[in-house]
Protein backbone atom coordinates (compact mmCIF):
# COMPACT_ATOMS: atom_id res chain seq x y z
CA UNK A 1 0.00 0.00 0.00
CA UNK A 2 1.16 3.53 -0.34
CA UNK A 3 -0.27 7.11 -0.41
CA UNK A 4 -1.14 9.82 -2.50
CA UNK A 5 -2.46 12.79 -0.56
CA UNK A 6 -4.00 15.67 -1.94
CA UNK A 7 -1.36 18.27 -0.28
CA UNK A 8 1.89 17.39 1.17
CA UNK A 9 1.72 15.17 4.33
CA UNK A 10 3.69 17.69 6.24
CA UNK A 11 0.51 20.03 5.50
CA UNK A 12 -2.04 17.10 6.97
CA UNK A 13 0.26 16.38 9.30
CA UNK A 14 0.26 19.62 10.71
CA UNK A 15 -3.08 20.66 10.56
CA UNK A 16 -4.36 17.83 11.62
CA UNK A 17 -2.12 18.75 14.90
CA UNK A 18 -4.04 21.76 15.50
CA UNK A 19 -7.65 20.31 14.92
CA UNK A 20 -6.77 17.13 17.29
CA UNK A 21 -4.82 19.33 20.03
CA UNK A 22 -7.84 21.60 19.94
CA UNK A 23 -10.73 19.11 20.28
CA UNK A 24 -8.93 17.14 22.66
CA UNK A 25 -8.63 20.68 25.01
CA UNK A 26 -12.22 20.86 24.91
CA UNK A 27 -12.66 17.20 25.30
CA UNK A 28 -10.73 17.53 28.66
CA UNK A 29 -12.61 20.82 29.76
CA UNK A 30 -16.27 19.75 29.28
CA UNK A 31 -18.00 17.68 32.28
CA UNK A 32 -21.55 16.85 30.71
CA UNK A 33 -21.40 13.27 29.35
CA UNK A 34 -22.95 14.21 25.62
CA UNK A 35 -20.60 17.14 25.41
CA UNK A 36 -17.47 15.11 25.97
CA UNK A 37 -18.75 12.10 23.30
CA UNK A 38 -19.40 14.97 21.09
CA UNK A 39 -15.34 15.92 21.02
CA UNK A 40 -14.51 12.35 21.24
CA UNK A 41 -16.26 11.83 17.61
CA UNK A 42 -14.80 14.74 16.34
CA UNK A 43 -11.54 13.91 17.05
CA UNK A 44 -12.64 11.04 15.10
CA UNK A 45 -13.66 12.61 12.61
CA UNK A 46 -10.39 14.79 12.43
CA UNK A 47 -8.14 11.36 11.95
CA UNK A 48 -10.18 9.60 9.43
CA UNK A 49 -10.32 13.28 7.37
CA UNK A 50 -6.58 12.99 7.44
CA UNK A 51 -6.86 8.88 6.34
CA UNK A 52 -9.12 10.31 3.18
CA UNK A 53 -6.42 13.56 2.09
CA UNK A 54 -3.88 10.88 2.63
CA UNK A 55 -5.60 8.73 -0.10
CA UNK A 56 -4.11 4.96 0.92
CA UNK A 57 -4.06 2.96 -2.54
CA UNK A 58 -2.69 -0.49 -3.28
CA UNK A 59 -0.70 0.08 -6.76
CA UNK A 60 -1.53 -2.10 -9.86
CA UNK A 61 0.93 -5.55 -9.64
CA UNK A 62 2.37 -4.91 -12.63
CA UNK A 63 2.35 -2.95 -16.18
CA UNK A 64 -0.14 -4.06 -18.17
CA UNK A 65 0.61 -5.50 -22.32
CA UNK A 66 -0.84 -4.11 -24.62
CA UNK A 67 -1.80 -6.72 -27.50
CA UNK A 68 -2.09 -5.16 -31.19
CA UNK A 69 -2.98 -7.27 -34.00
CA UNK A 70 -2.04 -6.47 -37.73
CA UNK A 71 -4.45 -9.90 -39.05
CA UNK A 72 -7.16 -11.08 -38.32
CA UNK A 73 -10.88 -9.95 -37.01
CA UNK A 74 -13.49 -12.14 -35.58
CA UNK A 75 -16.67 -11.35 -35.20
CA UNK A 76 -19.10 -13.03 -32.79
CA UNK A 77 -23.10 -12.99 -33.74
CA UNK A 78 -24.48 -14.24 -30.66
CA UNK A 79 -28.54 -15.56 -30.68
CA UNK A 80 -30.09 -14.31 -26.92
CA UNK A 81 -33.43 -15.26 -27.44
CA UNK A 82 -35.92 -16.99 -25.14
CA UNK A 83 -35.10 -20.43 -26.86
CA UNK A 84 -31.30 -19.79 -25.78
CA UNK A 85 -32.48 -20.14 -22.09
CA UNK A 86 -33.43 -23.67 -23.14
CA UNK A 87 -32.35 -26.21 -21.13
CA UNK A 88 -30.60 -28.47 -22.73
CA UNK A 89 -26.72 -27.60 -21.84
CA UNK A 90 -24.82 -29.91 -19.44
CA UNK A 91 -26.40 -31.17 -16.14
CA UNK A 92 -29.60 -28.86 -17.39
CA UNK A 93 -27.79 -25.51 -17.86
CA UNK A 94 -29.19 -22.62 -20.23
CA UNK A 95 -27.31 -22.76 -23.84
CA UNK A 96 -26.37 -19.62 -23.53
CA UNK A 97 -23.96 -21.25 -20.89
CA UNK A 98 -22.71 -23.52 -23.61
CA UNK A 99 -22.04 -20.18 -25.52
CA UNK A 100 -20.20 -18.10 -23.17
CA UNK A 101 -17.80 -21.47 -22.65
CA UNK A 102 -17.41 -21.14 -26.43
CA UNK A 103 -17.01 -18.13 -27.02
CA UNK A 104 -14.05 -18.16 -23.91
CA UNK A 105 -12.27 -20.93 -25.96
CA UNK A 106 -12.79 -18.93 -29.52
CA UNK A 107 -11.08 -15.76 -27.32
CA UNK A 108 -8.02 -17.99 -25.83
CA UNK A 109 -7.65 -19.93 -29.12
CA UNK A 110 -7.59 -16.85 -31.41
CA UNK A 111 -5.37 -14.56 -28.90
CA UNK A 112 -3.90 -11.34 -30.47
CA UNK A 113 -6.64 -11.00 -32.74
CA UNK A 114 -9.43 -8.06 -32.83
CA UNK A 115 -12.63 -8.96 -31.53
CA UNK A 116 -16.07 -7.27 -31.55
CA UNK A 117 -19.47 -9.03 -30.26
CA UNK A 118 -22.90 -8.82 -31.59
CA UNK A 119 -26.06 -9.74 -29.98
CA UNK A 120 -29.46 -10.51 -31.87
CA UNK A 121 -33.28 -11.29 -30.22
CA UNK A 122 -36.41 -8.65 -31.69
CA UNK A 123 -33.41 -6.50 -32.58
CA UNK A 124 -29.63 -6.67 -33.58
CA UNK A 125 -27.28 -5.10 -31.43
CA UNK A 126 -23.41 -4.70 -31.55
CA UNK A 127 -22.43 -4.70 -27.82
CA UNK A 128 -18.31 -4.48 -28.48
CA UNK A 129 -17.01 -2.61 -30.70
CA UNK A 130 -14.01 -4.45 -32.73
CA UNK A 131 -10.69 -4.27 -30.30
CA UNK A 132 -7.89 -6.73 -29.18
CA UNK A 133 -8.83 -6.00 -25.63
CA UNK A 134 -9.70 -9.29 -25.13
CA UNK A 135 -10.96 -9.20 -21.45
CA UNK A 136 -13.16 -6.60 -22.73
CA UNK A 137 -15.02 -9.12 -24.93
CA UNK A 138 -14.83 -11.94 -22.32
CA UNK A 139 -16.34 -9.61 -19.49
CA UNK A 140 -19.16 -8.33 -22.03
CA UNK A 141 -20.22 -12.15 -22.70
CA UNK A 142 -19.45 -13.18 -18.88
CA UNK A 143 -23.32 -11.60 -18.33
CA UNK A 144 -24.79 -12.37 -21.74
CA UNK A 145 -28.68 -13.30 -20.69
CA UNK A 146 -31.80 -14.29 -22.46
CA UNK A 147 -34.16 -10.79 -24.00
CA UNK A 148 -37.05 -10.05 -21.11
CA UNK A 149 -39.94 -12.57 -21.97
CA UNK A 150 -42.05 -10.21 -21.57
CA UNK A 151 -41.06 -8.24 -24.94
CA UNK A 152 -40.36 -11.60 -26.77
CA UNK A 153 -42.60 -11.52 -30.25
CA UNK A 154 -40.88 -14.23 -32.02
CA UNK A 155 -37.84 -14.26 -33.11
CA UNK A 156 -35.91 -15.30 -36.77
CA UNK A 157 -32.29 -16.41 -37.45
CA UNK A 158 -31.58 -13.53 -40.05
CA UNK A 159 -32.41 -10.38 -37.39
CA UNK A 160 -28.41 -9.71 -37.71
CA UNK A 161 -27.72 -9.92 -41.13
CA UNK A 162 -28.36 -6.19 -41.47
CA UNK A 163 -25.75 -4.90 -38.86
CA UNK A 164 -23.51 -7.35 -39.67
CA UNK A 165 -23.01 -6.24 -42.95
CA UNK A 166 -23.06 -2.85 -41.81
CA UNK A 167 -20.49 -3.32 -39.38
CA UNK A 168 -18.39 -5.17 -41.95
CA UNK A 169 -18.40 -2.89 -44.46
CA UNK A 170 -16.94 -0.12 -42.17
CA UNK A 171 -14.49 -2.39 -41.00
CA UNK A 172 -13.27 -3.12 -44.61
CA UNK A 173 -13.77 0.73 -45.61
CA UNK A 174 -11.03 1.43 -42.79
CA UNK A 175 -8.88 -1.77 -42.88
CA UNK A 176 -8.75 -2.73 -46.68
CA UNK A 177 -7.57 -6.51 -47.33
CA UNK A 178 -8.08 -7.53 -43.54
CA UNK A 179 -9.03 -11.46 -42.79
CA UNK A 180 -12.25 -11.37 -41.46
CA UNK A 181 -14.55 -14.11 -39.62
CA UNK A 182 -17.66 -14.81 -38.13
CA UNK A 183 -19.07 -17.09 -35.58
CA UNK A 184 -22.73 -17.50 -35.60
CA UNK A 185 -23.90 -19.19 -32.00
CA UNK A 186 -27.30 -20.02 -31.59
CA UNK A 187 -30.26 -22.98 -32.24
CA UNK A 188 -31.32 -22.17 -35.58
CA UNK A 189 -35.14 -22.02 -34.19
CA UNK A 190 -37.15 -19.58 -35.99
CA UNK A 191 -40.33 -18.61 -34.18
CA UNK A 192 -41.54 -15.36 -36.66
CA UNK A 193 -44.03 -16.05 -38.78
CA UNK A 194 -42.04 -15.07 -42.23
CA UNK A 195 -39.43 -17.33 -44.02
CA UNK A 196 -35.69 -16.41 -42.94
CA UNK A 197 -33.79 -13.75 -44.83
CA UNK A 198 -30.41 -15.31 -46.45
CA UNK A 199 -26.58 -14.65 -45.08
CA UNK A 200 -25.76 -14.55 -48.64
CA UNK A 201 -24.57 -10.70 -48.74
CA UNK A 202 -22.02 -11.56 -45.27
CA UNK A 203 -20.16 -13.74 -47.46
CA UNK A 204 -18.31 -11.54 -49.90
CA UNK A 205 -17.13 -9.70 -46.48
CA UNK A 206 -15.51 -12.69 -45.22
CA UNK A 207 -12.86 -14.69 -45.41
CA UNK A 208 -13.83 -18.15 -42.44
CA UNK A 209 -16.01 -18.42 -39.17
CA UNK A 210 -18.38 -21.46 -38.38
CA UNK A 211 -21.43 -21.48 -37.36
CA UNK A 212 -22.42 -23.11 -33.55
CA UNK A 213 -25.26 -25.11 -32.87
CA UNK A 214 -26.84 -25.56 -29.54
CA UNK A 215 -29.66 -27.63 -27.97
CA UNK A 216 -31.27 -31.04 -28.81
CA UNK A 217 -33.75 -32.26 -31.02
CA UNK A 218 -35.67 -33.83 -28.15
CA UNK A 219 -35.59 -29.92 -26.49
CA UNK A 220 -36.16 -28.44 -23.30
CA UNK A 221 -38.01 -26.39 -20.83
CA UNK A 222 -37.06 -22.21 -20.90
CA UNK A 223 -37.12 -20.24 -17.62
CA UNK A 224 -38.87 -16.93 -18.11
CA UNK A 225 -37.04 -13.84 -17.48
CA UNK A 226 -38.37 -10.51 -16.02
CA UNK A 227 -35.46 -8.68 -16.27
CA UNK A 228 -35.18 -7.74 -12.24
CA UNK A 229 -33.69 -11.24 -11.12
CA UNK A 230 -31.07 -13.14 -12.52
CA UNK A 231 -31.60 -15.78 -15.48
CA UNK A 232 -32.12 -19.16 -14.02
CA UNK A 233 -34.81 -17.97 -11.47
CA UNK A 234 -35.05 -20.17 -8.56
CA UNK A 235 -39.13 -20.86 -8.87
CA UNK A 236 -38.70 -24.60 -10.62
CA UNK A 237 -42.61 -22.90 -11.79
CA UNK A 238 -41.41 -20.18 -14.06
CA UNK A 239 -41.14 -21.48 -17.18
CA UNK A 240 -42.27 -19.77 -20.44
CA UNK A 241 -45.79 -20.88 -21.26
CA UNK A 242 -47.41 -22.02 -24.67
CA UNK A 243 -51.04 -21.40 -25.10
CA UNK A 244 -51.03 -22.56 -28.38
CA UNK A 245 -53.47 -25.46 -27.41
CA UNK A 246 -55.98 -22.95 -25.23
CA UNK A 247 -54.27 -24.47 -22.53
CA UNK A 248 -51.26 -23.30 -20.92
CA UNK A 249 -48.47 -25.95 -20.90
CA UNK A 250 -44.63 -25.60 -20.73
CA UNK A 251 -42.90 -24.31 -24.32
CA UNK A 252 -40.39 -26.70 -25.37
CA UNK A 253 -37.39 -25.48 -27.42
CA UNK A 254 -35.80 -27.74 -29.80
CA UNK A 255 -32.26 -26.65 -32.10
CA UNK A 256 -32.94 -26.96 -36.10
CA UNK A 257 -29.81 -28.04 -37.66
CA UNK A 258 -31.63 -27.21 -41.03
CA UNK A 259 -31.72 -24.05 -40.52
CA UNK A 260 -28.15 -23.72 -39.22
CA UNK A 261 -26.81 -25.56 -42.22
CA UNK A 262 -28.41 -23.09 -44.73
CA UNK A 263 -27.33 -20.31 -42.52
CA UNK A 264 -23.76 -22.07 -42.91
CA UNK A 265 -24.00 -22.83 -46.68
CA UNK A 266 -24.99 -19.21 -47.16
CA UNK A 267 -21.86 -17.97 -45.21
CA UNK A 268 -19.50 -20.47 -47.24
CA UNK A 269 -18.46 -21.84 -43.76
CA UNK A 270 -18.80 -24.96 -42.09
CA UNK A 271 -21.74 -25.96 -39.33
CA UNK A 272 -20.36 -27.57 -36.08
CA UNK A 273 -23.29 -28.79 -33.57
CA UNK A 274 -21.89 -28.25 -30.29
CA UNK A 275 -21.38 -30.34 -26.47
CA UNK A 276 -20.49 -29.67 -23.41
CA UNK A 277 -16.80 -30.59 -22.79
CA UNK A 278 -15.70 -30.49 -26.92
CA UNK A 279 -13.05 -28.63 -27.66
CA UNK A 280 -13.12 -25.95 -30.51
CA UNK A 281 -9.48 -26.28 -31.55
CA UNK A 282 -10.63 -28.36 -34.62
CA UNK A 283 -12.92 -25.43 -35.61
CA UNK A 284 -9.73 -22.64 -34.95
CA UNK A 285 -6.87 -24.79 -36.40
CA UNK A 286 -7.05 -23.52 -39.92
CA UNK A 287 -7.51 -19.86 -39.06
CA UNK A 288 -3.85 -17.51 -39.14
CA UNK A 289 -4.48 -14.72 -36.46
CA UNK A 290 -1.55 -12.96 -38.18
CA UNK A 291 1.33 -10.96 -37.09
CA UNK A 292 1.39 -10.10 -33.00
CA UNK A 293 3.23 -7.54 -31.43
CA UNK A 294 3.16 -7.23 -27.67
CA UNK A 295 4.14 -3.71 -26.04
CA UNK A 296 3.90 -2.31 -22.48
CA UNK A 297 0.87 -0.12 -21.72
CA UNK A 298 -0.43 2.26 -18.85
CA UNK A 299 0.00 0.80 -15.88
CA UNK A 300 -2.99 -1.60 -14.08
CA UNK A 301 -5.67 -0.25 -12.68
CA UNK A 302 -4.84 0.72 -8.64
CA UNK A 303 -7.12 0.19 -5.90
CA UNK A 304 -8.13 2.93 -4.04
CA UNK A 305 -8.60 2.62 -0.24
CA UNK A 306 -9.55 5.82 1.03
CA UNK A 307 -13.51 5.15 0.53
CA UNK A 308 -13.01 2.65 3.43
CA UNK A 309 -12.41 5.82 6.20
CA UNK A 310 -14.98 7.92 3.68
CA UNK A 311 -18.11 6.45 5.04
CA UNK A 312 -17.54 6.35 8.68
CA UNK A 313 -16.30 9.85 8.23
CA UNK A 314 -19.86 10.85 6.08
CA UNK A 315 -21.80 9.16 8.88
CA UNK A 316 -20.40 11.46 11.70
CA UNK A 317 -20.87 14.43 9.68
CA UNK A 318 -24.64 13.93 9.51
CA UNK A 319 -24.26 13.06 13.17
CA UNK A 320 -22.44 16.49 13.58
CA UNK A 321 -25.12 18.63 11.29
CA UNK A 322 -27.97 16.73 13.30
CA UNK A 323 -26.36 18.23 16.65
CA UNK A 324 -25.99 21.29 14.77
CA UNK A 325 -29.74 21.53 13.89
CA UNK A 326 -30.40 21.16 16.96
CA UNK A 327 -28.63 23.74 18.91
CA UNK A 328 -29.61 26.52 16.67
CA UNK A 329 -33.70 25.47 17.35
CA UNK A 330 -32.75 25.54 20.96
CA UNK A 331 -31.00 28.90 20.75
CA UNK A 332 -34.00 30.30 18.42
CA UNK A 333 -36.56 29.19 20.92
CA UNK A 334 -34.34 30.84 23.90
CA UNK A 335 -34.32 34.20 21.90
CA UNK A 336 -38.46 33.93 21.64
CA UNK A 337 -39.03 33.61 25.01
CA UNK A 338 -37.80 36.92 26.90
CA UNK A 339 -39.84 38.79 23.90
CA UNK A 340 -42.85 36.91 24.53
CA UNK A 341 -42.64 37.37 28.46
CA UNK A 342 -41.89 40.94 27.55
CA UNK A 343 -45.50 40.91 26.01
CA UNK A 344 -47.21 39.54 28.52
């Protein structure tokens, strides 16, 4: 740990003299009870003042690297609809589990590369920009989650096409000649009433990717989600209801490989149906990430300590104002009554 006050510490130091010596002379003069605890907190107060200038912070361990990338770009098109809350994963876990486990081993298989992330339900979304910050991608998918049920309308495989080539084109408008790929992860189910759109305009943009299939054909159960609690509710009860029959029974999502495999064919890349445990490196052997350079960067982020003495310190101050409210309703009230004897 070290410090870095806001003035010099022989500034603190010394006026933090003063303010002690002084509070402590009036501690040892009073001889009511409240009236000494009063100058006992504020000598309190006085010391963990001086812990806050002081500003106690643990420096970073060591300088971060910065990673830059002169190759290849990957771009991750991730499905968060309702049927990705599906149970069907290992031991009964969402897909979208499955996914984020994926989408770690596409991260640490592909390392030094540029990443940017994409999510898709009643609307596309790019949710990282393209950059070789790789934790940045990783903690962005750490708390991927299924779109509110509530605002689910049905949902089709083709909702990202739009952004994606959007997002491509700028990226080829700035970086002319750059390998490109994209990952598709989801179940292929299409629940809008219209026939997909085709992935046949991403292709020209690309250069590899795959596209990831998740769930069973047998399907599963999908836990609603309100938004307020995390996915995965606790209440075995709340499960996304189908009314399809008049009567409500639990909706059952299954994966359509059909679906996936046009969605593949379109992109000119291959469709891999994915398991829990699999590895990935199969799928990320033939792809070049390119030239790597690795260079020192600012410094890692420090913790800062002095927020620890800041809330004791905020608590005693509404203690002090409190006392402080009070004394000048007392002395208000002593000035009224002479005046109103004087009246009488």
């Amino acid at each position: 740990m070290i410090l870095d006050p806001v003035a010099p510490l022989w500034v603190l130091g010394a006026a933090g003299a003063v303010l002690v010596t002084f509070a402590a002379w009036r501690l040892a003069r009073s001889r009511v009870a409240p009236e000494r605890l009063g100058w006992a907190l504020r000598i309190l107060a006085v010391l963990l003042l001086l812990v806050v200038a002081a500003r106690p912070v643990i420096p970073a361990d060591s300088v971060q690297r910065a990673r830059t990338s002169g190759g290849l770009e990957v771009y991750i098109v991730v499905d968060t609809t309702s049927s990705m809350a599906a149970e069907d994963w290992a031991d009964g876990s969402p897909r979208l589990d499955g996914v984020k486990a994926d989408i770690e081993q596409i991260v640490t298989g592909l390392e030094g590369a540029g990443f940017s992330l994409i999510t898709f339900d009643a609307e596309a979304v790019q949710r990282v920009p393209l950059t070789t910050d790789a934790s940045a991608l990783l903690s962005a998918s750490g708390v991927l989650s299924q779109e509110i049920t509530y605002y689910s309308r049905g949902s089709s495989i083709d909702e990202p096409v739009a952004l994606l080539g959007d997002v491509l084109d700028e990226a080829e408008g700035e970086n002319p000649g750059q390998d490109r790929v994209v990952f598709y992860l989801g179940d292929g189910e299409q629940t809008a009433a219209r026939e997909p759109g085709s992935f046949d305009a991403i292709a020209p943009l690309i250069t590899g990717g795959a596209v990831l299939g998740y769930g069973t054909t047998e399907g599963a159960r999908m836990r609603q989600f309100s938004g307020y609690v995390a996915p995965g509710a606790p209440d075995p009860d709340a499960y996304i209801q189908d009314f399809s029959s008049g009567e409500p029974t639990d909706a059952v999502s299954r994966i359509d490989e059909g679906n996936l495999g046009a969605i593949a064919n379109q992109l000119g890349v291959s469709s891999v149906h994915r398991d829990a445990g699999t590895s990935l490196a199969p799928v990320l052997a033939g792809l070049d990430v390119g030239d790597v350079s690795v260079t020192d960067g600012d410094s890692g982020t420090r913790t800062e300590l002095y927020w620890i003495a800041a809330i004791p310190l905020g608590l005693l101050a509404l203690v002090e104002l409190a006392g402080l409210v009070s004394a000048l309703s007392e002395a208000r009230g002593a000035l009224r009554r002479p005046r109103a004897e004087g009246i009488r």
